[in-house]
Protein backbone atom coordinates (compact mmCIF):
# COMPACT_ATOMS: atom_id res chain seq x y z
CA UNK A 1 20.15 -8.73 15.93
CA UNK A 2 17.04 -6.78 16.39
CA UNK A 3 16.08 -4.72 19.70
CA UNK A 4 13.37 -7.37 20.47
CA UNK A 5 15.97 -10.46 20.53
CA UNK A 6 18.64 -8.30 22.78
CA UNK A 7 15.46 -8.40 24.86
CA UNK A 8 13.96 -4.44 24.34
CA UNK A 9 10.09 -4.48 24.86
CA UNK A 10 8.54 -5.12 21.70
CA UNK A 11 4.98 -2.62 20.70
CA UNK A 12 2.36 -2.85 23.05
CA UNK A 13 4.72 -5.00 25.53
CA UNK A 14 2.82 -5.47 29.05
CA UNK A 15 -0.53 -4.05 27.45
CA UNK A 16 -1.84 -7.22 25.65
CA UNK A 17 -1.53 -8.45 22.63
CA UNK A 18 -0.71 -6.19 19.51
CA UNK A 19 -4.03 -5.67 17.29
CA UNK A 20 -5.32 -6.97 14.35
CA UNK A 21 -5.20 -4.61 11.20
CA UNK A 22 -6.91 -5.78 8.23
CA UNK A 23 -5.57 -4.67 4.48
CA UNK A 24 -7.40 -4.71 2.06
CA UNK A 25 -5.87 -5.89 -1.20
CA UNK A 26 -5.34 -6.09 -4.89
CA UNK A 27 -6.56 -8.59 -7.41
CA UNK A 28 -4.26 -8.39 -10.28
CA UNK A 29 -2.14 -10.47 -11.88
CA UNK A 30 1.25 -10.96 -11.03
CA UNK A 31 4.56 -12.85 -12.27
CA UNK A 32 6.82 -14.59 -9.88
CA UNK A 33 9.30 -17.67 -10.84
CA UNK A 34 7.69 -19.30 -13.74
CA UNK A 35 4.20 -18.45 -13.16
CA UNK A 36 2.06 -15.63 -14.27
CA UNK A 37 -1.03 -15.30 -12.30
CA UNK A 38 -3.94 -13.85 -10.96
CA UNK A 39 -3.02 -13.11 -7.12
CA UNK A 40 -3.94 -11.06 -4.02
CA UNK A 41 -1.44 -8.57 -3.64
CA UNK A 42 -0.69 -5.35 -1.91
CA UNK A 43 2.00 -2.87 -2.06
CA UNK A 44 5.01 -3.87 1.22
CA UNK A 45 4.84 -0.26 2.69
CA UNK A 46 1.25 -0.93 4.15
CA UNK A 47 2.14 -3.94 5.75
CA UNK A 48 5.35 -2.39 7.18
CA UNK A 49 3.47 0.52 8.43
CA UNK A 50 0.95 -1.14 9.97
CA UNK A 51 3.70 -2.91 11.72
CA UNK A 52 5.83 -0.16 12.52
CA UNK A 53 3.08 1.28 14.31
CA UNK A 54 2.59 -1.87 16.47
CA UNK A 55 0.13 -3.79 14.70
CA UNK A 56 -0.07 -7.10 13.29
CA UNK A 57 -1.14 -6.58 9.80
CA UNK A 58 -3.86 -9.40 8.01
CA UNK A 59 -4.60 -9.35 4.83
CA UNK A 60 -8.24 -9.28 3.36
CA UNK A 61 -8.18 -10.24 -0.40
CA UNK A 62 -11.31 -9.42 -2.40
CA UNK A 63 -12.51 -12.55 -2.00
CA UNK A 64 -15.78 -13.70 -4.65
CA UNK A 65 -18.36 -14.13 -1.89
CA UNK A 66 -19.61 -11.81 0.99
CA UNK A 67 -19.88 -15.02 3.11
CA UNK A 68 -18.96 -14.23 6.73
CA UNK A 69 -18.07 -10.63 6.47
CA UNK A 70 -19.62 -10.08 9.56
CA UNK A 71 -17.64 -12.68 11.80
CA UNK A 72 -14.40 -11.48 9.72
CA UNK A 73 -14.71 -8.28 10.72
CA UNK A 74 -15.91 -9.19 14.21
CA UNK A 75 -12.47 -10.99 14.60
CA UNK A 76 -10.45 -7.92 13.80
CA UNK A 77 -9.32 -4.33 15.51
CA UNK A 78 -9.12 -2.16 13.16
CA UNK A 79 -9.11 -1.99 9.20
CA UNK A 80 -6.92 -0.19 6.50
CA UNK A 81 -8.58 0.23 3.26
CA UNK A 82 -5.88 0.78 0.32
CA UNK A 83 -5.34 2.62 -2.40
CA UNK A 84 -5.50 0.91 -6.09
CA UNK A 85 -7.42 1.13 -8.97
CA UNK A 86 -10.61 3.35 -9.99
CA UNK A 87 -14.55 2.63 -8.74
CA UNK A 88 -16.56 1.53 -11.62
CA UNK A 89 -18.73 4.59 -12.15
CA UNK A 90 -21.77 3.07 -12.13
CA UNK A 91 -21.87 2.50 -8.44
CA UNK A 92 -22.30 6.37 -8.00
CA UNK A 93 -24.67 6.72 -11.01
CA UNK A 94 -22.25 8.47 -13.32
CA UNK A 95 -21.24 7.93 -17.19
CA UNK A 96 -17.62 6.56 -17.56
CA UNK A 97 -15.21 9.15 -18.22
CA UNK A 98 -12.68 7.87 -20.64
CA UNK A 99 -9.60 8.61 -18.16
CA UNK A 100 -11.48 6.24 -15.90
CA UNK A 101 -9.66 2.66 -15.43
CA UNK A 102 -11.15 -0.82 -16.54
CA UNK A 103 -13.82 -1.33 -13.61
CA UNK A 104 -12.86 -3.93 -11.02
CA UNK A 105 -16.09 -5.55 -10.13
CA UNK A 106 -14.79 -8.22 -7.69
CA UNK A 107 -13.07 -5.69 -5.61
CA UNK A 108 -15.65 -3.03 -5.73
CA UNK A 109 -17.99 -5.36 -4.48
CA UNK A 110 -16.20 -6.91 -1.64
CA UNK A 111 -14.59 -3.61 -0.42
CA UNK A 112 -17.96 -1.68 -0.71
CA UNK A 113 -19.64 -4.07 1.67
CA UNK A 114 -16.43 -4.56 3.74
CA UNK A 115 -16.83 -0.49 4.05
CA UNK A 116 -20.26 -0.71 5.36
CA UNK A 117 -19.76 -3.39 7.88
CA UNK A 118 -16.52 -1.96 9.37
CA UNK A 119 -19.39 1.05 9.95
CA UNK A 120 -22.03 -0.85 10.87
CA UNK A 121 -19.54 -2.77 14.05
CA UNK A 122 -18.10 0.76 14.74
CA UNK A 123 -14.41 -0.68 14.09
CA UNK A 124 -11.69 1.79 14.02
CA UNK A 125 -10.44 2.67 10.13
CA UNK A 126 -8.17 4.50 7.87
CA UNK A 127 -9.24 4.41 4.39
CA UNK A 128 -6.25 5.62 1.84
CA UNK A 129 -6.38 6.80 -1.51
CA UNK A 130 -8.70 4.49 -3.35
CA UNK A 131 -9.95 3.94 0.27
CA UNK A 132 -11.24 7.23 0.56
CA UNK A 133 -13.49 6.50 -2.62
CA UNK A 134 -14.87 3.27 -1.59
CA UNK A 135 -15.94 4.95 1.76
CA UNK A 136 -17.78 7.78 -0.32
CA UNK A 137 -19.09 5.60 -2.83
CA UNK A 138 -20.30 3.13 0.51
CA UNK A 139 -22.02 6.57 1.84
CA UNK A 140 -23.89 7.23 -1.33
CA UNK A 141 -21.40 10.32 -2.47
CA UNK A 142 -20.09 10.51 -6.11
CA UNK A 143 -16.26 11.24 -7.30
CA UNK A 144 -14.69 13.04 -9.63
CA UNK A 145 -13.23 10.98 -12.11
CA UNK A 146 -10.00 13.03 -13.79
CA UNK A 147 -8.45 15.46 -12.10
CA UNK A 148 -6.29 17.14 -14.28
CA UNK A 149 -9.94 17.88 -16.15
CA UNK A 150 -11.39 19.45 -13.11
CA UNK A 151 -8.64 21.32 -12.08
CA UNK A 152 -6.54 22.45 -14.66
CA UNK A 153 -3.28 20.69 -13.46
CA UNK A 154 -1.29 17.41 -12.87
CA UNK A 155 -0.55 18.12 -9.31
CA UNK A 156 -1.89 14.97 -7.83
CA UNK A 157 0.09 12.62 -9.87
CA UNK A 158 2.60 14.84 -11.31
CA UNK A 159 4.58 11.44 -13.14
CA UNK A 160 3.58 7.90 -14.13
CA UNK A 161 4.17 5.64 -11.44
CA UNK A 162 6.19 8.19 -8.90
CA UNK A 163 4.53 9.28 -5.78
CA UNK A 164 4.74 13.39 -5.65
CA UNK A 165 4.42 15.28 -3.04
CA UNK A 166 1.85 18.39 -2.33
CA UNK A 167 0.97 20.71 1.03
CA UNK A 168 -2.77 20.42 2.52
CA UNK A 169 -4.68 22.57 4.67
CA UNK A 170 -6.07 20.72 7.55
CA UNK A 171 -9.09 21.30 9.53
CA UNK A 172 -7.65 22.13 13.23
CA UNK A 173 -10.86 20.52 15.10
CA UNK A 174 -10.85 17.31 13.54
CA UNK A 175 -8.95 14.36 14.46
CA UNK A 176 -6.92 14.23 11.36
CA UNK A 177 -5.49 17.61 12.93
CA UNK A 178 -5.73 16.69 16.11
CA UNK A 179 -2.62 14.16 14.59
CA UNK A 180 -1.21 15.74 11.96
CA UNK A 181 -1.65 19.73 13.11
CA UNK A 182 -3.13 22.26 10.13
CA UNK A 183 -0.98 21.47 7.74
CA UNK A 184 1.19 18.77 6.09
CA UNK A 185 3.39 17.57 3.17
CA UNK A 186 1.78 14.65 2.24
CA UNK A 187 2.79 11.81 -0.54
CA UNK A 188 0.45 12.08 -3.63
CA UNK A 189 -0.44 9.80 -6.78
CA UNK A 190 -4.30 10.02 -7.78
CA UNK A 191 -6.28 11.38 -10.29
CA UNK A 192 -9.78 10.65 -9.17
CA UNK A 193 -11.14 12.60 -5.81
CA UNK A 194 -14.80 13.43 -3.99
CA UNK A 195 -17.16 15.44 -5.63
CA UNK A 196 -20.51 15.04 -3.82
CA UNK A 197 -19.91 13.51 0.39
CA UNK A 198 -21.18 10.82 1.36
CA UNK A 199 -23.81 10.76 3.85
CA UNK A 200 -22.36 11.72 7.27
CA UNK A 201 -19.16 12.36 5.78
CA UNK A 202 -17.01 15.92 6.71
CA UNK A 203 -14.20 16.94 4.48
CA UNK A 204 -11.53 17.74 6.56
CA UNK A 205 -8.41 18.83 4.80
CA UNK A 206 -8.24 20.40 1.47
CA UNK A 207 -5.71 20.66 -1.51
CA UNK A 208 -4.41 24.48 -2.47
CA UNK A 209 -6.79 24.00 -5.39
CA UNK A 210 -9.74 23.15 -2.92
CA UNK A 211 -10.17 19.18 -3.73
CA UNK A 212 -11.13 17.35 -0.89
CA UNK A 213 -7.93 15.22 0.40
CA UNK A 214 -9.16 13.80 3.86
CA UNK A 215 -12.83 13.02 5.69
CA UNK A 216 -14.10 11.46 8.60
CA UNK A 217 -16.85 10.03 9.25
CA UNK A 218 -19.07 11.87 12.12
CA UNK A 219 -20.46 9.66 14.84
CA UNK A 220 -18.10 6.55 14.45
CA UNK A 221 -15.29 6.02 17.28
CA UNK A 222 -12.43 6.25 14.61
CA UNK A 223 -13.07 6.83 10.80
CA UNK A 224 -10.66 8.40 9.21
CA UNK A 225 -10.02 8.95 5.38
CA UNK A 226 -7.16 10.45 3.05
CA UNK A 227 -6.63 10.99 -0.24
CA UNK A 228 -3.12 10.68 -0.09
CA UNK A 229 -0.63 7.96 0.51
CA UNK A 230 0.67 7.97 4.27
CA UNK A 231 2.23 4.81 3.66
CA UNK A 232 4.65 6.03 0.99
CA UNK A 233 6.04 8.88 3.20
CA UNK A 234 8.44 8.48 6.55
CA UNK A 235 5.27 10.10 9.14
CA UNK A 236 3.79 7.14 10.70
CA UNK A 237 1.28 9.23 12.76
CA UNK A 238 -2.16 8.35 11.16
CA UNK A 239 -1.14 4.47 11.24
CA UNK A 240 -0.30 5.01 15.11
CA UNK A 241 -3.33 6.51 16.25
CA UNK A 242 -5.07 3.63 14.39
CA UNK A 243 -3.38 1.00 15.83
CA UNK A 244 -3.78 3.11 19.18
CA UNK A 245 -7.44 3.50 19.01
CA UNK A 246 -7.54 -0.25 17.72
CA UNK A 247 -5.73 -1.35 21.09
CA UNK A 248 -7.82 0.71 23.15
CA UNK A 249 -5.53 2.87 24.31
């Protein structure tokens, strides 16, 4: 029986209703039962984060039309943008590198403009992994797109399909330290990263071989990006203050 049935206060009891966390999400296809099919998807450990923190997580598939952003976005708290696959190179004016993944123009599209009017209505965010990119891309900055080119190692996704793990320097000043102090172990599986920041964009904690791993973004009442996966790791701290600053608390 859970602490909330025995009758324990539940998150947020006595100070309103729990917020609304959008997540973004895949568009992949999937195989369940006897169907394989395209479907909106996204990784549990978001949604149980954003829970765990005392949210109510909603998901936000990359849906084909822009339609209504605005009142979507007007309905929610706060927003997490997730990780996944790699930002067709075009949208920051570069030539496809040939480590770069299949471009994902649905997706791009809808979380690009999702970016900009989570921005534009000043809504609390935390943009992970992919995340990060989309905000840079959103803010007219560039990416690099291999790593283990750039940098001479395969430290940011040290195996195929298992999250590593990899210390980064954090900027004592900004909120990220403000939550997470000057340094952290922090869960890691990327190969693409900034290169050129977005426009009112300040890089915030760095790699030991200097690539960018979290900005905010100056100016806005919670914007928050990281390179790496908070949702994969035990430290629910980043997800709390969201959900904190989301509540208005």
């Amino acid at each position: 029986m859970s602490e909330a049935i025995r009758g324990a206060p539940a998150p947020n009891a006595g100070e309103g209703p729990p917020p609304l966390i959008g997540v973004t999400t895949y568009l992949e296809p999937a195989r369940w039962g006897v169907w394989v099919r395209e479907a909106a998807l996204l990784p549990a450990p978001y949604v149980r984060c954003v829970e765990r923190a005392g949210g109510i997580p909603v998901l936000l598939p990359p849906a084909a039309t822009l339609r209504g952003l605005g009142a979507l976005v007007a309905r929610l708290d706060g927003v997490v943008i997730a990780g996944g696959g790699d930002i067709d190179p075009d949208l920051y004016g570069a030539v496809r590198h040939t480590e770069t993944g299949p471009p994902q123009p649905q997706r791009d599209r809808y979380e690009l403009a999702l970016a900009r009017a989570v921005i534009d209505a000043d809504l609390p965010f935390l943009a992970i992994c992919r995340g990060m990119q989309v905000l840079n891309v959103a803010r007219g900055g560039a990416l690099i797109q291999h790593l283990p080119e750039a940098v001479g190692h395969q430290g940011h996704a040290p195996e195929t399909g298992i999250v590593g793990s990899h210390p980064v320097r954090i900027s004592g000043t900004s909120l990220v330290g403000k939550i997470l102090g000057e340094s952290a172990d922090v869960p890691t599986y990327h190969h693409q990263a900034v290169s050129r920041l977005g426009k009112g964009l300040s890089a915030v904690a760095w790699a030991e071989d200097q690539v960018v791993e979290a900005v905010e973004l100056q100016g806005h009442r919670f914007g928050l990006a990281v390179q790496w996966h908070p949702e994969e790791g035990d430290d629910l701290r980043l997800f709390e203050a969201l959900v904190a600053e989301a509540a208005g608390r």
